[in-house]
C-alpha atoms as a PDB file:
ATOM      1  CA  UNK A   1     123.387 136.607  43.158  1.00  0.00           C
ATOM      2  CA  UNK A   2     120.644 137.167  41.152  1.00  0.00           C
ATOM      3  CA  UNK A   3     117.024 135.689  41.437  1.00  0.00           C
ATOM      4  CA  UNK A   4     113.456 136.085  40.517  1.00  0.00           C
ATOM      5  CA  UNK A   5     110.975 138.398  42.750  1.00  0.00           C
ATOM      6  CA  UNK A   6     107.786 137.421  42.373  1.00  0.00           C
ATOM      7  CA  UNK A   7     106.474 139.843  44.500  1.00  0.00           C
ATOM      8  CA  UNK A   8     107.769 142.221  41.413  1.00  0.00           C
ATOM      9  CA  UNK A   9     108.260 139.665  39.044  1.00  0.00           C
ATOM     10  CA  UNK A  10     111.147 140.490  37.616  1.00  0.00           C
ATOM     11  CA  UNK A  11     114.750 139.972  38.138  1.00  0.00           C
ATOM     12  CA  UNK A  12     115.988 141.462  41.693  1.00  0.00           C
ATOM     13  CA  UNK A  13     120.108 141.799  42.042  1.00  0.00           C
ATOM     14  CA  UNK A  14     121.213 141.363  45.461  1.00  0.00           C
ATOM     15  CA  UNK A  15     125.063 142.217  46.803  1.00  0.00           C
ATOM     16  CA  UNK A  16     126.824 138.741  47.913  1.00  0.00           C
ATOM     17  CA  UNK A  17     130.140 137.885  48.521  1.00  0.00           C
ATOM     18  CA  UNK A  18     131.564 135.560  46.298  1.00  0.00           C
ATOM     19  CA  UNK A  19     131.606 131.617  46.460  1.00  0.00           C
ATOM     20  CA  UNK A  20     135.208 131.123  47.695  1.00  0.00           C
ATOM     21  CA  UNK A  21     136.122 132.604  51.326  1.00  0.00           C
ATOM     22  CA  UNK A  22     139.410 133.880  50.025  1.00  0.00           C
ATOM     23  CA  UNK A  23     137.996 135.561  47.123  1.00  0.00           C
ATOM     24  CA  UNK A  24     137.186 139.739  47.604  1.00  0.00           C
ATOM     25  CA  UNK A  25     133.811 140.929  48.165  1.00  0.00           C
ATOM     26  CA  UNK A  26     132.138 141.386  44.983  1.00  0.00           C
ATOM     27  CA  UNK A  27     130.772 144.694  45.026  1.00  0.00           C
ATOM     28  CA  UNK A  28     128.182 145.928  42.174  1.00  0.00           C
ATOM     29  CA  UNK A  29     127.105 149.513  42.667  1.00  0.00           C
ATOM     30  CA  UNK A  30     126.525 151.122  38.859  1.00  0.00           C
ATOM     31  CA  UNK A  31     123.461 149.181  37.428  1.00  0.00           C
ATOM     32  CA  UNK A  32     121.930 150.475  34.071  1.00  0.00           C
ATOM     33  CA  UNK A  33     118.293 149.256  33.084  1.00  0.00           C
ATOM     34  CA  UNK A  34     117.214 149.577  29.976  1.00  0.00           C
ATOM     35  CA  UNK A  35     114.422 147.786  26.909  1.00  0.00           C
ATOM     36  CA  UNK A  36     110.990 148.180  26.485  1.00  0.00           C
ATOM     37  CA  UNK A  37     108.262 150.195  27.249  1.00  0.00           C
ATOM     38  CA  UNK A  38     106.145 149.879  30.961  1.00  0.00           C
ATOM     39  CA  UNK A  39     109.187 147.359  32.317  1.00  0.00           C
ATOM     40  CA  UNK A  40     111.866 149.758  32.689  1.00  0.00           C
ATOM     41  CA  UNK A  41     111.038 152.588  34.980  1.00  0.00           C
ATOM     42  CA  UNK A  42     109.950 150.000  37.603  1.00  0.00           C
ATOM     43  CA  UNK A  43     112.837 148.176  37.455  1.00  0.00           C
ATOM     44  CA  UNK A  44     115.137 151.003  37.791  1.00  0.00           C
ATOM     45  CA  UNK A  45     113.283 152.753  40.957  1.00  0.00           C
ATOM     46  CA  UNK A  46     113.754 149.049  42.510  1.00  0.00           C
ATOM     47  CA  UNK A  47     117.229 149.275  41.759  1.00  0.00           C
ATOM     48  CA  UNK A  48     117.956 152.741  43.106  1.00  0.00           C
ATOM     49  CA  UNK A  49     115.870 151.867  46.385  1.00  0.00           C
ATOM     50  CA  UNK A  50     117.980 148.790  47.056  1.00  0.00           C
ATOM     51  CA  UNK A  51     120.947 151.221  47.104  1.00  0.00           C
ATOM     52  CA  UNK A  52     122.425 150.859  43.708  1.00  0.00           C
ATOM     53  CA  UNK A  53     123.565 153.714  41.653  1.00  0.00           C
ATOM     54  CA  UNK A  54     120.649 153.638  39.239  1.00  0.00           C
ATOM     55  CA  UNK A  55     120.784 154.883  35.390  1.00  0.00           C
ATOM     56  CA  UNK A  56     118.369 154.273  32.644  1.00  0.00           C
ATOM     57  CA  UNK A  57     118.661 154.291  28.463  1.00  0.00           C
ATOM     58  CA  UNK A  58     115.498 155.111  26.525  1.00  0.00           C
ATOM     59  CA  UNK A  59     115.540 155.922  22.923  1.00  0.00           C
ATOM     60  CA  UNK A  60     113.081 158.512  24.117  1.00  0.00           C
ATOM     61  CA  UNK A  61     115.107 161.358  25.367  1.00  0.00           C
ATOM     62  CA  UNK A  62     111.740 162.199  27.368  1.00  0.00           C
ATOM     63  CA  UNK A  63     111.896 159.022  29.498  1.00  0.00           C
ATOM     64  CA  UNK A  64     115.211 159.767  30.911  1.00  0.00           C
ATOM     65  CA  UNK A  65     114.735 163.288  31.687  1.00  0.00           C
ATOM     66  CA  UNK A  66     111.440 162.284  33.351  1.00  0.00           C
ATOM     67  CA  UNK A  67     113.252 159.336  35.175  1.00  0.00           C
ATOM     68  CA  UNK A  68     115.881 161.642  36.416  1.00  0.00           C
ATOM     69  CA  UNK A  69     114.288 164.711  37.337  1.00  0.00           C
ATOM     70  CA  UNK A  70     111.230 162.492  39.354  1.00  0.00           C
ATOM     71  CA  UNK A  71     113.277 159.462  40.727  1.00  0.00           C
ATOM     72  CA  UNK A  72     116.922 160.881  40.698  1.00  0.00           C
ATOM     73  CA  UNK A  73     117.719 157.807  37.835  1.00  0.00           C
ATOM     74  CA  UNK A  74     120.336 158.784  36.036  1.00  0.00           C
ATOM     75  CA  UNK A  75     120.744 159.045  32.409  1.00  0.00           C
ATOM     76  CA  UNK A  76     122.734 156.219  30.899  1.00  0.00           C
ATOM     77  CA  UNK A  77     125.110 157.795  27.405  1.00  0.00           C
ATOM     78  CA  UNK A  78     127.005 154.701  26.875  1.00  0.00           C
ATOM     79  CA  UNK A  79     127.545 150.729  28.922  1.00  0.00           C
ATOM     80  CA  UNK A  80     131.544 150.572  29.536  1.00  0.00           C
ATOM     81  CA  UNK A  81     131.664 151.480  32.570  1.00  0.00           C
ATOM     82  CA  UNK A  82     128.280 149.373  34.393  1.00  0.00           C
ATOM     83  CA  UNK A  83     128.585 146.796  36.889  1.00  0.00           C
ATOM     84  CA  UNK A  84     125.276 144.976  35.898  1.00  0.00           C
ATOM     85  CA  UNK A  85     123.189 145.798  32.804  1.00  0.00           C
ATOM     86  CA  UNK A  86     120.067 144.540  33.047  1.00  0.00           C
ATOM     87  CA  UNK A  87     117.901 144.029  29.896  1.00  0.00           C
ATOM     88  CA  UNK A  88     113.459 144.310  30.412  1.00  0.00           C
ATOM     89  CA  UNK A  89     111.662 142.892  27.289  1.00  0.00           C
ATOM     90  CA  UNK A  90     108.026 142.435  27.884  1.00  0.00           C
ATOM     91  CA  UNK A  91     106.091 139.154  27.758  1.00  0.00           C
ATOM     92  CA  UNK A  92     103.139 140.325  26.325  1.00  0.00           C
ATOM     93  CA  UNK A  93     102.310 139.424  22.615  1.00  0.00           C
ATOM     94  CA  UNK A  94     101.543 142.129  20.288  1.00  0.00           C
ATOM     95  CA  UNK A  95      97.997 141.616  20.905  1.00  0.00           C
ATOM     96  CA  UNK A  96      97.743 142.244  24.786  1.00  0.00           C
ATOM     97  CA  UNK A  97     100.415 145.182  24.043  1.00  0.00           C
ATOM     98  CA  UNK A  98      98.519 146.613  20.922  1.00  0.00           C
ATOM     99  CA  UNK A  99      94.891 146.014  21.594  1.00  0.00           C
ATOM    100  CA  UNK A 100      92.788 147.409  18.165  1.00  0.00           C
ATOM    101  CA  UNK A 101      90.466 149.295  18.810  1.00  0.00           C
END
């Protein structure tokens, strides 16, 4: 099931068993975060502290060593083998992002 936290406003996943009583359990464990800028970090430290194997892609090679040596986030290489993917693109226009100066 996925829904909208607003106490984090953005997009919370939360384990659930599926729909029909006969079906299996639907379990998602590997979760991979990545897009822009301030969003992702957040979202992935959410993600690992609800239990979910947590991994991160950044362009920056920086941000994913930082990411996994602080928070234990792991470093995403590829997406075949993810449960959930989940995709942060800011809000913002480009003039509450880029501010001149």
């Amino acid at each position: 099931m996925i829904l909208n936290d607003t106490k984090y406003n953005y997009i919370t996943i939360l384990e659930t068993n599926n729909v029909h009583n006969d079906d299996p359990p639907i379990n998602y464990n590997k979760v991979v975060v990545m897009g822009l800028g301030q969003l992702v970090l957040p979202v992935a430290k959410y993600v690992k502290e609800k239990g979910f194997d947590a991994y991160r892609y950044d362009i920056k090679e920086k941000a994913m060593d930082m990411a996994q040596t602080n928070y234990g986030i792991k470093k995403a290489i590829n997406f075949g083998n993810f449960d959930v993917l989940i995709i942060c693109v800011s809000t913002h226009g480009q003039m509450t992002c880029f501010p001149h100066k």
